[in-house]
PDB file of N, CA and C in Angstrom:
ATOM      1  N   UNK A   1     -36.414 -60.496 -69.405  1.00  0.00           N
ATOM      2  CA  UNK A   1     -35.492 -60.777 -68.319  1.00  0.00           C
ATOM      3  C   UNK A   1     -34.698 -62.033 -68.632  1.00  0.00           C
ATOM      4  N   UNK A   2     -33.546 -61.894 -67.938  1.00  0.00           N
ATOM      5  CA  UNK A   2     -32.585 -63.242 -68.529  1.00  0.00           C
ATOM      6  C   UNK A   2     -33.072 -64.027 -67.552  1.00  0.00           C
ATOM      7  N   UNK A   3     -32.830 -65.643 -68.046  1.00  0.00           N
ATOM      8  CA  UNK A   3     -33.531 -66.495 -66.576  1.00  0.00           C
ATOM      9  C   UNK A   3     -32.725 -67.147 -66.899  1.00  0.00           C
ATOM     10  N   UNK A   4     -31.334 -68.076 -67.581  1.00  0.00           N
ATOM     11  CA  UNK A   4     -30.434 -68.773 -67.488  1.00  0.00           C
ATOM     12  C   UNK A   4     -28.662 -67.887 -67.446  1.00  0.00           C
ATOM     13  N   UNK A   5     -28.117 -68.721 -67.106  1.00  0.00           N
ATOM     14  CA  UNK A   5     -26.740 -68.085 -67.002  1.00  0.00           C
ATOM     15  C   UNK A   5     -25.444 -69.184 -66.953  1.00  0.00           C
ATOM     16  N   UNK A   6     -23.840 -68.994 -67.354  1.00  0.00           N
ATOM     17  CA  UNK A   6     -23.024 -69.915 -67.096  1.00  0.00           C
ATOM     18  C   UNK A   6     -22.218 -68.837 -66.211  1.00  0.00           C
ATOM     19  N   UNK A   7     -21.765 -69.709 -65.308  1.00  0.00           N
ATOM     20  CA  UNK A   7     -19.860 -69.025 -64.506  1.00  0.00           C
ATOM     21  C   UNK A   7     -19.553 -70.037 -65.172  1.00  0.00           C
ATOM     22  N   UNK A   8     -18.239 -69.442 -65.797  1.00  0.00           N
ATOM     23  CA  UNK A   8     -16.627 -70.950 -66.137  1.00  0.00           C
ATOM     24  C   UNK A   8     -15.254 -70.355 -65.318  1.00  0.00           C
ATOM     25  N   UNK A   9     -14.800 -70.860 -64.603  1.00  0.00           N
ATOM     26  CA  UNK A   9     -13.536 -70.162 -63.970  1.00  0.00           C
ATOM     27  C   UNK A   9     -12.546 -71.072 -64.990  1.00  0.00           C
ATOM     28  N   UNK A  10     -11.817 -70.420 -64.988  1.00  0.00           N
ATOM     29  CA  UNK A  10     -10.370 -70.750 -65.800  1.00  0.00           C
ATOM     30  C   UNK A  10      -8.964 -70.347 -64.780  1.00  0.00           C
ATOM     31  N   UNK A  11      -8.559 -71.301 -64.706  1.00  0.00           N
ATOM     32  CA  UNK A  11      -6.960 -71.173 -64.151  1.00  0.00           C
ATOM     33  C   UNK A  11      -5.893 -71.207 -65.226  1.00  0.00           C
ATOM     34  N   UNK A  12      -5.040 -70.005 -65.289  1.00  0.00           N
ATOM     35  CA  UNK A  12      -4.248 -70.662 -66.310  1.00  0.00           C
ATOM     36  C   UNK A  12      -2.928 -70.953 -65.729  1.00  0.00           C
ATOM     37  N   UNK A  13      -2.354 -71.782 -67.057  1.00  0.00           N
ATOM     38  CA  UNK A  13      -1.190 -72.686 -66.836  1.00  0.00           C
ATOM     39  C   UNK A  13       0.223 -71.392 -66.832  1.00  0.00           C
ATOM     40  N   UNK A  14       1.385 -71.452 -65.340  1.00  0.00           N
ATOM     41  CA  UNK A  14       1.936 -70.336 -64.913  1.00  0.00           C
ATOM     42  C   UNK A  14       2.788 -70.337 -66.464  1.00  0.00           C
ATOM     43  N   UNK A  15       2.828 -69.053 -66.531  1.00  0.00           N
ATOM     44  CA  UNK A  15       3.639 -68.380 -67.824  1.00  0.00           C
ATOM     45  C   UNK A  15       2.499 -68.178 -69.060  1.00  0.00           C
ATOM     46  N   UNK A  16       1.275 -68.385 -69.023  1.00  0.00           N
ATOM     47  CA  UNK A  16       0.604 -68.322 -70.090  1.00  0.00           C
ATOM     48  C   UNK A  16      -0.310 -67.583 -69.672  1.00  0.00           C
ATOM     49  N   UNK A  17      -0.597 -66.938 -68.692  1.00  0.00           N
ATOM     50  CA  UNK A  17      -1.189 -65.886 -68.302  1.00  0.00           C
ATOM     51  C   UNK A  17      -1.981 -64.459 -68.910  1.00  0.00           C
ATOM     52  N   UNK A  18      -1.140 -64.014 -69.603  1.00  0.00           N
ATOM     53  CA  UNK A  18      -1.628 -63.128 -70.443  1.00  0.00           C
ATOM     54  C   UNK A  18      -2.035 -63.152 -71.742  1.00  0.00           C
ATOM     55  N   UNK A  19      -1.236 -64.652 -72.200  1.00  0.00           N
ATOM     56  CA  UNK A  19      -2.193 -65.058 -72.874  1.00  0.00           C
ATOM     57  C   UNK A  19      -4.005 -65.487 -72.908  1.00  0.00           C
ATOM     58  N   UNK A  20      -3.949 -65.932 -71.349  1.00  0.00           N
ATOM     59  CA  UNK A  20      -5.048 -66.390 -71.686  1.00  0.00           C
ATOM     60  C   UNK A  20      -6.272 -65.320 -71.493  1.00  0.00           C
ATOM     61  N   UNK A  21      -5.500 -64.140 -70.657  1.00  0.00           N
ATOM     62  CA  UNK A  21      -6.926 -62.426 -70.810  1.00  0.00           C
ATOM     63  C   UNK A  21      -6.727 -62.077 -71.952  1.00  0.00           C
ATOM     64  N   UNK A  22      -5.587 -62.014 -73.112  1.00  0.00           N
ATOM     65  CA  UNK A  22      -5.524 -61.761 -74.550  1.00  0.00           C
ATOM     66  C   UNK A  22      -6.652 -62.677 -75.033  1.00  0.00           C
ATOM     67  N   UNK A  23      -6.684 -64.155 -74.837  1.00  0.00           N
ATOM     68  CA  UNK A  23      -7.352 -64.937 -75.309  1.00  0.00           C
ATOM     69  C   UNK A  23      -9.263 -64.156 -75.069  1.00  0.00           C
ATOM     70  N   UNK A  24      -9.655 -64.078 -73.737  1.00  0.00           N
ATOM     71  CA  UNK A  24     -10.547 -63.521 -73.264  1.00  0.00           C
ATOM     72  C   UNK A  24     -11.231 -62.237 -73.921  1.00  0.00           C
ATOM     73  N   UNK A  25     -10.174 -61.024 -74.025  1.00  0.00           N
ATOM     74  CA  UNK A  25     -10.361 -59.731 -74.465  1.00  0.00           C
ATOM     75  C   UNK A  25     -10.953 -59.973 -75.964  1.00  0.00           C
ATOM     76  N   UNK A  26     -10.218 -60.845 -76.719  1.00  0.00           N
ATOM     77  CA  UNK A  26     -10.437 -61.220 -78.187  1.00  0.00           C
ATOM     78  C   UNK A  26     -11.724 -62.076 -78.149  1.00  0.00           C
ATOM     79  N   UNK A  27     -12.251 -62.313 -77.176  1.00  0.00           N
ATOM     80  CA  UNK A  27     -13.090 -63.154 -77.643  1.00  0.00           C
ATOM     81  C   UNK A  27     -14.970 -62.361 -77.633  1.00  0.00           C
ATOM     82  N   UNK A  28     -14.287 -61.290 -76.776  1.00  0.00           N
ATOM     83  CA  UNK A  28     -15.783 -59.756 -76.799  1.00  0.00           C
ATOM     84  C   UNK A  28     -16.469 -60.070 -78.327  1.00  0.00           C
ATOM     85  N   UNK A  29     -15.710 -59.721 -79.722  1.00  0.00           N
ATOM     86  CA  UNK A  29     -16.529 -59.740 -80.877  1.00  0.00           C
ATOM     87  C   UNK A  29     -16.666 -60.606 -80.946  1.00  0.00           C
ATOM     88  N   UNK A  30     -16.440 -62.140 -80.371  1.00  0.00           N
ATOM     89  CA  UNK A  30     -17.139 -63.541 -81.050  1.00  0.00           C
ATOM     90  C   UNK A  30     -18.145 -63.193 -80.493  1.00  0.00           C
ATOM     91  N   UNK A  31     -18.531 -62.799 -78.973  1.00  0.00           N
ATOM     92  CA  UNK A  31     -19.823 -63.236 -78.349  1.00  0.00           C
ATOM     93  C   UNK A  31     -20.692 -62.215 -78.688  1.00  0.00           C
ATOM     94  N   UNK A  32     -20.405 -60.792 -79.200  1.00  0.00           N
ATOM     95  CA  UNK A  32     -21.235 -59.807 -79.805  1.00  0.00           C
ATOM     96  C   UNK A  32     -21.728 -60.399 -80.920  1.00  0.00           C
ATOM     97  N   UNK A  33     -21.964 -61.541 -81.610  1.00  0.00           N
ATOM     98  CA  UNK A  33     -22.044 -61.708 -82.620  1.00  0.00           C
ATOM     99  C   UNK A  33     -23.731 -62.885 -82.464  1.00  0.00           C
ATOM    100  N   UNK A  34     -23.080 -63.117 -81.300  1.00  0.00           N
ATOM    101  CA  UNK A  34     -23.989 -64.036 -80.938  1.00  0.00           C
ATOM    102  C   UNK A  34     -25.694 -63.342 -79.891  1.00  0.00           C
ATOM    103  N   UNK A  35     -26.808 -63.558 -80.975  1.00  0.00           N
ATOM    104  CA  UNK A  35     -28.190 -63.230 -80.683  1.00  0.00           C
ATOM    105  C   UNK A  35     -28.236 -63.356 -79.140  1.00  0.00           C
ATOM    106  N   UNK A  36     -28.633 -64.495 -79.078  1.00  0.00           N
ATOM    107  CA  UNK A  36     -29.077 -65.404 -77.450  1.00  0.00           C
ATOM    108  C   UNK A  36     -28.135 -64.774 -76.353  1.00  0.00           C
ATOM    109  N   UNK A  37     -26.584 -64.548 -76.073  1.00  0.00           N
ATOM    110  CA  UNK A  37     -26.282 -64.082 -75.490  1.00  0.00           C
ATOM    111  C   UNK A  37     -26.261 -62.400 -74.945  1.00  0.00           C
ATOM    112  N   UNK A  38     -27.514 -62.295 -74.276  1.00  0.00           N
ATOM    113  CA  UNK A  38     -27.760 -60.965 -73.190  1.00  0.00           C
ATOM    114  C   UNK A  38     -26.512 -60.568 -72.914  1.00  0.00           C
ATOM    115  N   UNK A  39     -25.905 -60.660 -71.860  1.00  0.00           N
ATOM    116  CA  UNK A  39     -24.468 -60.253 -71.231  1.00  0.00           C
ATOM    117  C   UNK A  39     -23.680 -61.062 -71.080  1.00  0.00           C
ATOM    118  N   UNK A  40     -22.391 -60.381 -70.815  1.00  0.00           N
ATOM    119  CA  UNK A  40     -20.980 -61.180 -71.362  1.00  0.00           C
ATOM    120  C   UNK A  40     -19.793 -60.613 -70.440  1.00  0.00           C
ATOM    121  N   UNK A  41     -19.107 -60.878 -69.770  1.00  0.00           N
ATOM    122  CA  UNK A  41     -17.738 -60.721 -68.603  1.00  0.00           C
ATOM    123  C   UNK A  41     -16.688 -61.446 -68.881  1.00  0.00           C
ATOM    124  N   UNK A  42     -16.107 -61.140 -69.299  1.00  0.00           N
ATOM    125  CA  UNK A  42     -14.607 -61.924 -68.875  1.00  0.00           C
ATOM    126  C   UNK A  42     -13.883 -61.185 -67.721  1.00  0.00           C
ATOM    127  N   UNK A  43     -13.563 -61.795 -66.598  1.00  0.00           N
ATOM    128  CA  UNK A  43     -12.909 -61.230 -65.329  1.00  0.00           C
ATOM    129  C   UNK A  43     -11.501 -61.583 -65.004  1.00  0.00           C
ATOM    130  N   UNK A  44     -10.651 -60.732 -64.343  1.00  0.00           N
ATOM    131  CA  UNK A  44      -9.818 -61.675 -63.814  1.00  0.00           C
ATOM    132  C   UNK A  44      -9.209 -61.051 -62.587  1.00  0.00           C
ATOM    133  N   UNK A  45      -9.400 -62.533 -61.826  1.00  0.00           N
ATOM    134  CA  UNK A  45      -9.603 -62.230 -59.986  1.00  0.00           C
ATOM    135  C   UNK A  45      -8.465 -61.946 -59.353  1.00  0.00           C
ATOM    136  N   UNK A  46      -7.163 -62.637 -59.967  1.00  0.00           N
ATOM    137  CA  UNK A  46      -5.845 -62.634 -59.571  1.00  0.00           C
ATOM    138  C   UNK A  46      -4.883 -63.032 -60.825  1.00  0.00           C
ATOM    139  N   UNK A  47      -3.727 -63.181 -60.532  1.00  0.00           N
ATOM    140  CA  UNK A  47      -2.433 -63.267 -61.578  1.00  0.00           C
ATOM    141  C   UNK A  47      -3.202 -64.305 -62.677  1.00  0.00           C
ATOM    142  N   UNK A  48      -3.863 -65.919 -61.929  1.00  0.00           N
ATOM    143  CA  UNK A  48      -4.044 -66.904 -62.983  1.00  0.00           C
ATOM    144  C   UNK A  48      -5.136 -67.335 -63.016  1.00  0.00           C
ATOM    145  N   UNK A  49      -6.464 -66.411 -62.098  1.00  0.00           N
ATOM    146  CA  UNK A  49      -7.523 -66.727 -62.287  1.00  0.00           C
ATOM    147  C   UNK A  49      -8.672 -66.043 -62.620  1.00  0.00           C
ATOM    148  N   UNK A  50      -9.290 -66.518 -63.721  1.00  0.00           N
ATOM    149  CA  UNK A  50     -10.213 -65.781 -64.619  1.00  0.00           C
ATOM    150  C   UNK A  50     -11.421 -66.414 -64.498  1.00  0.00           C
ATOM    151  N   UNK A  51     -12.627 -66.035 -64.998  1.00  0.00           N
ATOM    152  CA  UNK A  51     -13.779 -66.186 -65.451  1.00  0.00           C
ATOM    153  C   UNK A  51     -15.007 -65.835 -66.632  1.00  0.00           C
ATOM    154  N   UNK A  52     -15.439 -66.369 -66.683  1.00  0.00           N
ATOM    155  CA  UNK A  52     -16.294 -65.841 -67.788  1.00  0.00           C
ATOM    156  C   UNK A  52     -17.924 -65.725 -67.063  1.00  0.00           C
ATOM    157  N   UNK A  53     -18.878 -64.676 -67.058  1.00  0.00           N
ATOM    158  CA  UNK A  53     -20.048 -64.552 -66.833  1.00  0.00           C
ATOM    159  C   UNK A  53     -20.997 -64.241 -67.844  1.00  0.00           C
ATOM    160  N   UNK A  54     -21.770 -65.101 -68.099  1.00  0.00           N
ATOM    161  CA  UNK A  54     -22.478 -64.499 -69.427  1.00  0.00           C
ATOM    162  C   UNK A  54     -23.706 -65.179 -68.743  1.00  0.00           C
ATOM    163  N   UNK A  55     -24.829 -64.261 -69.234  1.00  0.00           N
ATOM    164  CA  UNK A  55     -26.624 -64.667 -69.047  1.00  0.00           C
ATOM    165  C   UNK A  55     -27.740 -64.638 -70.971  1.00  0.00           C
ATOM    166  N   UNK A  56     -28.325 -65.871 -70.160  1.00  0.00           N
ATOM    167  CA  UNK A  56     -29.556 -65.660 -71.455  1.00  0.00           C
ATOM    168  C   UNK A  56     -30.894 -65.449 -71.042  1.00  0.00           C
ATOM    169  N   UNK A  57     -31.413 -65.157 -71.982  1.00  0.00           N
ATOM    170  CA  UNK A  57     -32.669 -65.271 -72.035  1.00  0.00           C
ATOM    171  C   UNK A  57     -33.722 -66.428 -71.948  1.00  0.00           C
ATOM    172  N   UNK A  58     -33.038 -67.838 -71.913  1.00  0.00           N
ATOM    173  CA  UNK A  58     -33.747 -69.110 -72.206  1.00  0.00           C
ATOM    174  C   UNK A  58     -32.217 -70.121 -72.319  1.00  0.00           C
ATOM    175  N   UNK A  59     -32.630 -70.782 -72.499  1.00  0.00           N
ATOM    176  CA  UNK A  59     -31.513 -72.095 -72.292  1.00  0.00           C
ATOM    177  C   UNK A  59     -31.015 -72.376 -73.900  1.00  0.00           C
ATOM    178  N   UNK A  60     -31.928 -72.176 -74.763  1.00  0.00           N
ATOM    179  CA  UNK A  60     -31.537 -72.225 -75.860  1.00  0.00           C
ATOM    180  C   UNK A  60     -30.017 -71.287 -76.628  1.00  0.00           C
ATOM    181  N   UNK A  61     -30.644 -70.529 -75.671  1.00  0.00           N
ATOM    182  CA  UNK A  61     -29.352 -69.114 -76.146  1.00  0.00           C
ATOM    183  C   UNK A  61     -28.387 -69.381 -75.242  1.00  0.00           C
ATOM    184  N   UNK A  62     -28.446 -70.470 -74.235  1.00  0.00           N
ATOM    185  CA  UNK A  62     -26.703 -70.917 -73.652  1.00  0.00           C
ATOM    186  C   UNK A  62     -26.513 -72.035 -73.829  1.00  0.00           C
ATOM    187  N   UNK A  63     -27.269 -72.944 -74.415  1.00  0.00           N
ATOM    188  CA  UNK A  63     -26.878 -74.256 -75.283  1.00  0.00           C
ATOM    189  C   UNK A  63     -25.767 -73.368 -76.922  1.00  0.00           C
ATOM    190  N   UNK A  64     -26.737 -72.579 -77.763  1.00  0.00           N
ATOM    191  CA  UNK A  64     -25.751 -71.794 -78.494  1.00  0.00           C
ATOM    192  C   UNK A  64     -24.506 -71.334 -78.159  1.00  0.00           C
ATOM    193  N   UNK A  65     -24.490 -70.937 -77.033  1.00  0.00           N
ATOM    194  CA  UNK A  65     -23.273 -70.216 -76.405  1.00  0.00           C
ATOM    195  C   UNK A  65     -22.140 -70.993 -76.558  1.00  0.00           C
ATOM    196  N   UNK A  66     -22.690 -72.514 -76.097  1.00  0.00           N
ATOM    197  CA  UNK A  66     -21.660 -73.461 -75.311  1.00  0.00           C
ATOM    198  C   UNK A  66     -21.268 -73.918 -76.475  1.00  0.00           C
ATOM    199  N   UNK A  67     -21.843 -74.143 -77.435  1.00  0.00           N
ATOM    200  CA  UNK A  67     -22.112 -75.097 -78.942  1.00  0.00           C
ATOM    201  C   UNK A  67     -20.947 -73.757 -79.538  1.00  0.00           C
ATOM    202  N   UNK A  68     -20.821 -72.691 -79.302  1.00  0.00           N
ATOM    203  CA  UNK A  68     -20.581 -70.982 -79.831  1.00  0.00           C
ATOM    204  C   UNK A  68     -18.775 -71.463 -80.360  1.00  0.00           C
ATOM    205  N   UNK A  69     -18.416 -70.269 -81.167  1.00  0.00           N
ATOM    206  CA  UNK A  69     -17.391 -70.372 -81.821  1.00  0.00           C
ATOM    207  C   UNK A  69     -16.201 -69.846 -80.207  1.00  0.00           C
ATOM    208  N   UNK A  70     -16.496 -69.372 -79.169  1.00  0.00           N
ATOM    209  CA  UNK A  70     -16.013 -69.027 -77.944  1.00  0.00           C
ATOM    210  C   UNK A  70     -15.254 -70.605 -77.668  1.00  0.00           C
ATOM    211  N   UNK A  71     -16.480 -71.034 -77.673  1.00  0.00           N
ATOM    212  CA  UNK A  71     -16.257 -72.215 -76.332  1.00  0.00           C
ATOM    213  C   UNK A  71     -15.469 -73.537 -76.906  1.00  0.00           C
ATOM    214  N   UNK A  72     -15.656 -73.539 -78.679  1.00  0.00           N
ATOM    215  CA  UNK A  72     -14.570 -74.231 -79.043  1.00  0.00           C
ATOM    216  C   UNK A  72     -13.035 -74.239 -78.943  1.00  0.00           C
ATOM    217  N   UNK A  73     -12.940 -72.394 -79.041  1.00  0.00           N
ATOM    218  CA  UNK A  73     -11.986 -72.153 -79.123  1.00  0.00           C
ATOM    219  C   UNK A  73     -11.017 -72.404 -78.143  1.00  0.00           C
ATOM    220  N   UNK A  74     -11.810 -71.911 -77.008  1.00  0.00           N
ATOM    221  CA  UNK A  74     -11.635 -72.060 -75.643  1.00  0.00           C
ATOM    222  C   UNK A  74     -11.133 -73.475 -75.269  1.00  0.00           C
ATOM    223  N   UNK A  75     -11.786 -74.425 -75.446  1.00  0.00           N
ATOM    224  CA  UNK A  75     -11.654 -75.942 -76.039  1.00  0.00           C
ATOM    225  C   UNK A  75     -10.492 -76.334 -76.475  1.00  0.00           C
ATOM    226  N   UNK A  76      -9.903 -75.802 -77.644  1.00  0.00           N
ATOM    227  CA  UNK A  76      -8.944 -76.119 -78.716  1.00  0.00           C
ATOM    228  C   UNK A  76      -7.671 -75.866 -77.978  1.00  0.00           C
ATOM    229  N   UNK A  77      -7.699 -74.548 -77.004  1.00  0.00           N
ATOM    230  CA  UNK A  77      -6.482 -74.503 -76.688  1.00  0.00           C
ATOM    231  C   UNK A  77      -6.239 -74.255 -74.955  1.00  0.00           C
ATOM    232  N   UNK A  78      -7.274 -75.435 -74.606  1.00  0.00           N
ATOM    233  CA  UNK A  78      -6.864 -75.562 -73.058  1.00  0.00           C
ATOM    234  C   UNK A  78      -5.999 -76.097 -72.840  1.00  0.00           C
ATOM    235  N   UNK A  79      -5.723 -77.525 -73.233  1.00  0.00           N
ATOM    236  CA  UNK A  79      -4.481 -78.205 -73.194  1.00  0.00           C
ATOM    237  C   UNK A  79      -3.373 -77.172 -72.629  1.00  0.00           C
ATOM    238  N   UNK A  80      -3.059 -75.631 -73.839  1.00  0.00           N
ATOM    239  CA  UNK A  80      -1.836 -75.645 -73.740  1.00  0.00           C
ATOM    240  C   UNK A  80      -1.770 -74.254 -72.980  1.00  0.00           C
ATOM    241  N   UNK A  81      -3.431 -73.531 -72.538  1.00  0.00           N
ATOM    242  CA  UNK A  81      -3.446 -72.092 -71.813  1.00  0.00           C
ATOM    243  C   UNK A  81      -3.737 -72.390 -70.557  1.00  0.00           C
ATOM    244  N   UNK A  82      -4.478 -73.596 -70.146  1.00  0.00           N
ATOM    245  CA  UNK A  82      -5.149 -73.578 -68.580  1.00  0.00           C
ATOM    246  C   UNK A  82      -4.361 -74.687 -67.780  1.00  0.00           C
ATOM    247  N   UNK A  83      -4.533 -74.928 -66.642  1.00  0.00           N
ATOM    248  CA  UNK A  83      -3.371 -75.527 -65.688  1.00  0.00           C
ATOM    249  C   UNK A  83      -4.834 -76.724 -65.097  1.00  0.00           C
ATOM    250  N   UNK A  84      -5.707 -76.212 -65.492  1.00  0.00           N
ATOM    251  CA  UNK A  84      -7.211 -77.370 -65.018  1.00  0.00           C
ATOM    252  C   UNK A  84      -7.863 -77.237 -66.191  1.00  0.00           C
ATOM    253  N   UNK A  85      -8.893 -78.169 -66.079  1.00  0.00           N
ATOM    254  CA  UNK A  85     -10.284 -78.384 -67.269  1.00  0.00           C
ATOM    255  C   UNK A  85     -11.149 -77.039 -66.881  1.00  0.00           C
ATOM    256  N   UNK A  86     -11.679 -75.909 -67.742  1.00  0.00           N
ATOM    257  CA  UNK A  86     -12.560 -75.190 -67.571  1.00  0.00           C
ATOM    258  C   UNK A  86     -14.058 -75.598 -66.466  1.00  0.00           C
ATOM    259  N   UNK A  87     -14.409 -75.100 -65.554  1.00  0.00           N
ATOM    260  CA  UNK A  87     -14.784 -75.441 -64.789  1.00  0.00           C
ATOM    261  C   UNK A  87     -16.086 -74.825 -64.671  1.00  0.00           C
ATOM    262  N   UNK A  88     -17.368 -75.621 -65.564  1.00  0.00           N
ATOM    263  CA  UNK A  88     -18.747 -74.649 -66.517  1.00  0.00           C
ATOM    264  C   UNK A  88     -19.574 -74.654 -65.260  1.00  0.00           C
ATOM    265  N   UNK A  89     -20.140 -73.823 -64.700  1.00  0.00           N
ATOM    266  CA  UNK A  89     -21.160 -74.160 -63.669  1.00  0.00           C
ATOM    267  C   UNK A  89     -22.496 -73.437 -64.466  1.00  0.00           C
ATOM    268  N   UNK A  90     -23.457 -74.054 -64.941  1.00  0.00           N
ATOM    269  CA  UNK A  90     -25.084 -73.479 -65.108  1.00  0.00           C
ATOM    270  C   UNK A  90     -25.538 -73.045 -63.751  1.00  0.00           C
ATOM    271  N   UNK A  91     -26.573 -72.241 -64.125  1.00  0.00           N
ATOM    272  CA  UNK A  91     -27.305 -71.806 -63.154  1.00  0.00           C
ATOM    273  C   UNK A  91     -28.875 -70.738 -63.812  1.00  0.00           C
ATOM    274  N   UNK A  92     -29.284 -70.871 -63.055  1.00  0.00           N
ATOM    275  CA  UNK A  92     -30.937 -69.887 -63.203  1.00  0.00           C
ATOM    276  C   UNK A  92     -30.727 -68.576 -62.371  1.00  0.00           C
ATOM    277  N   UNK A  93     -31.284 -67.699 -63.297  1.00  0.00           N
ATOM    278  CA  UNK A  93     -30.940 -66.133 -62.670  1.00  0.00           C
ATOM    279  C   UNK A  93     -32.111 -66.031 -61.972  1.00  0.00           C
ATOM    280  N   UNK A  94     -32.420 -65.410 -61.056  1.00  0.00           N
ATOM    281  CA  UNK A  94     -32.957 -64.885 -60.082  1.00  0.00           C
ATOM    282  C   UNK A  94     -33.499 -63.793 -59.988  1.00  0.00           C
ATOM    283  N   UNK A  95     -33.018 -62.450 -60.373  1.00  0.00           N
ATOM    284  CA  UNK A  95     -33.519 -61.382 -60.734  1.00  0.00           C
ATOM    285  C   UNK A  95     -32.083 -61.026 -61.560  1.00  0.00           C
ATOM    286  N   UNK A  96     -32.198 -59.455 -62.294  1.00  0.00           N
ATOM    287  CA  UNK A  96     -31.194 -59.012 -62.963  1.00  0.00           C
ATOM    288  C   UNK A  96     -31.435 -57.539 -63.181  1.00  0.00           C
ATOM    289  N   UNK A  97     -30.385 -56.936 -63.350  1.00  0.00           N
ATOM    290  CA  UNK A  97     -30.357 -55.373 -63.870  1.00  0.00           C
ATOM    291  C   UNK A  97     -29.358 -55.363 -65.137  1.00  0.00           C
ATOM    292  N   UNK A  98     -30.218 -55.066 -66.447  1.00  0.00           N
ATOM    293  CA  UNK A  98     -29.362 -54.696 -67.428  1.00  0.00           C
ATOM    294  C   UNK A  98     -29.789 -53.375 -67.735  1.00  0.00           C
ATOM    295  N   UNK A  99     -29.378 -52.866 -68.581  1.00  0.00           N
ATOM    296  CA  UNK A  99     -29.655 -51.486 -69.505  1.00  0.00           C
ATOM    297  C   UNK A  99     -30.948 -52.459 -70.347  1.00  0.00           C
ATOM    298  N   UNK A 100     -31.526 -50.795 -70.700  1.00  0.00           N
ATOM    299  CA  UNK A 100     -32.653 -51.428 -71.564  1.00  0.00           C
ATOM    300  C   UNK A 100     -32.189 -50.373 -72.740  1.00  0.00           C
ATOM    301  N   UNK A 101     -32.583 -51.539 -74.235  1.00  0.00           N
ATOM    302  CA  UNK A 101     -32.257 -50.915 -75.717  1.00  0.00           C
ATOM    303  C   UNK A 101     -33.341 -49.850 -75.839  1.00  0.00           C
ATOM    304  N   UNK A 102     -32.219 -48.485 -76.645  1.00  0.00           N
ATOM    305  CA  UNK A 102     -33.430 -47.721 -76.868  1.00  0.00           C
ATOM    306  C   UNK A 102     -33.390 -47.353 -78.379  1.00  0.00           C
TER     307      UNK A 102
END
């Protein structure tokens, strides 16, 4: 069962918008790549606001996450995609429903 998790909401900066769910969509094979990360969401709620939902298994596998080739990237080009600072909230899962590997 996963017992850690991040929300990050992202606002982006007006006119860079689709860049930044392009940015999002592209970023599915970084986080497939990555062990520790259980599940993975990129959302988006309205025209400029997005999110990311991802859960682990242990804290170790969302220290990786955060440390992850995602979150640099993500990093590298807020300045010039988001209209605020990424906005990381941790949290402890509670219960969960995933698929189980067969």
């Amino acid at each position: 069962m996963t017992s850690v998790s991040l929300y990050v909401e992202l606002k982006a900066k007006s006119g860079k918008e689709e860049e930044v769910a392009a940015f999002l969509a592209g970023a599915q094979s970084l986080v497939a790549a990555e062990p520790g990360t259980v599940a993975w969401f990129a959302v988006r709620f309205d025209k400029s606001t997005f999110a990311i939902f991802d859960a682990f298994n242990d804290k170790a596998g969302r220290e990786a996450h955060l440390s992850g080739q995602v979150a640099a990237a993500l990093m590298a080009h807020a300045d010039e995609l988001l209209a605020a600072a990424p906005q990381i909230r941790t949290s402890d899962v509670l219960a969960d429903k995933l698929p189980t590997l067969r």
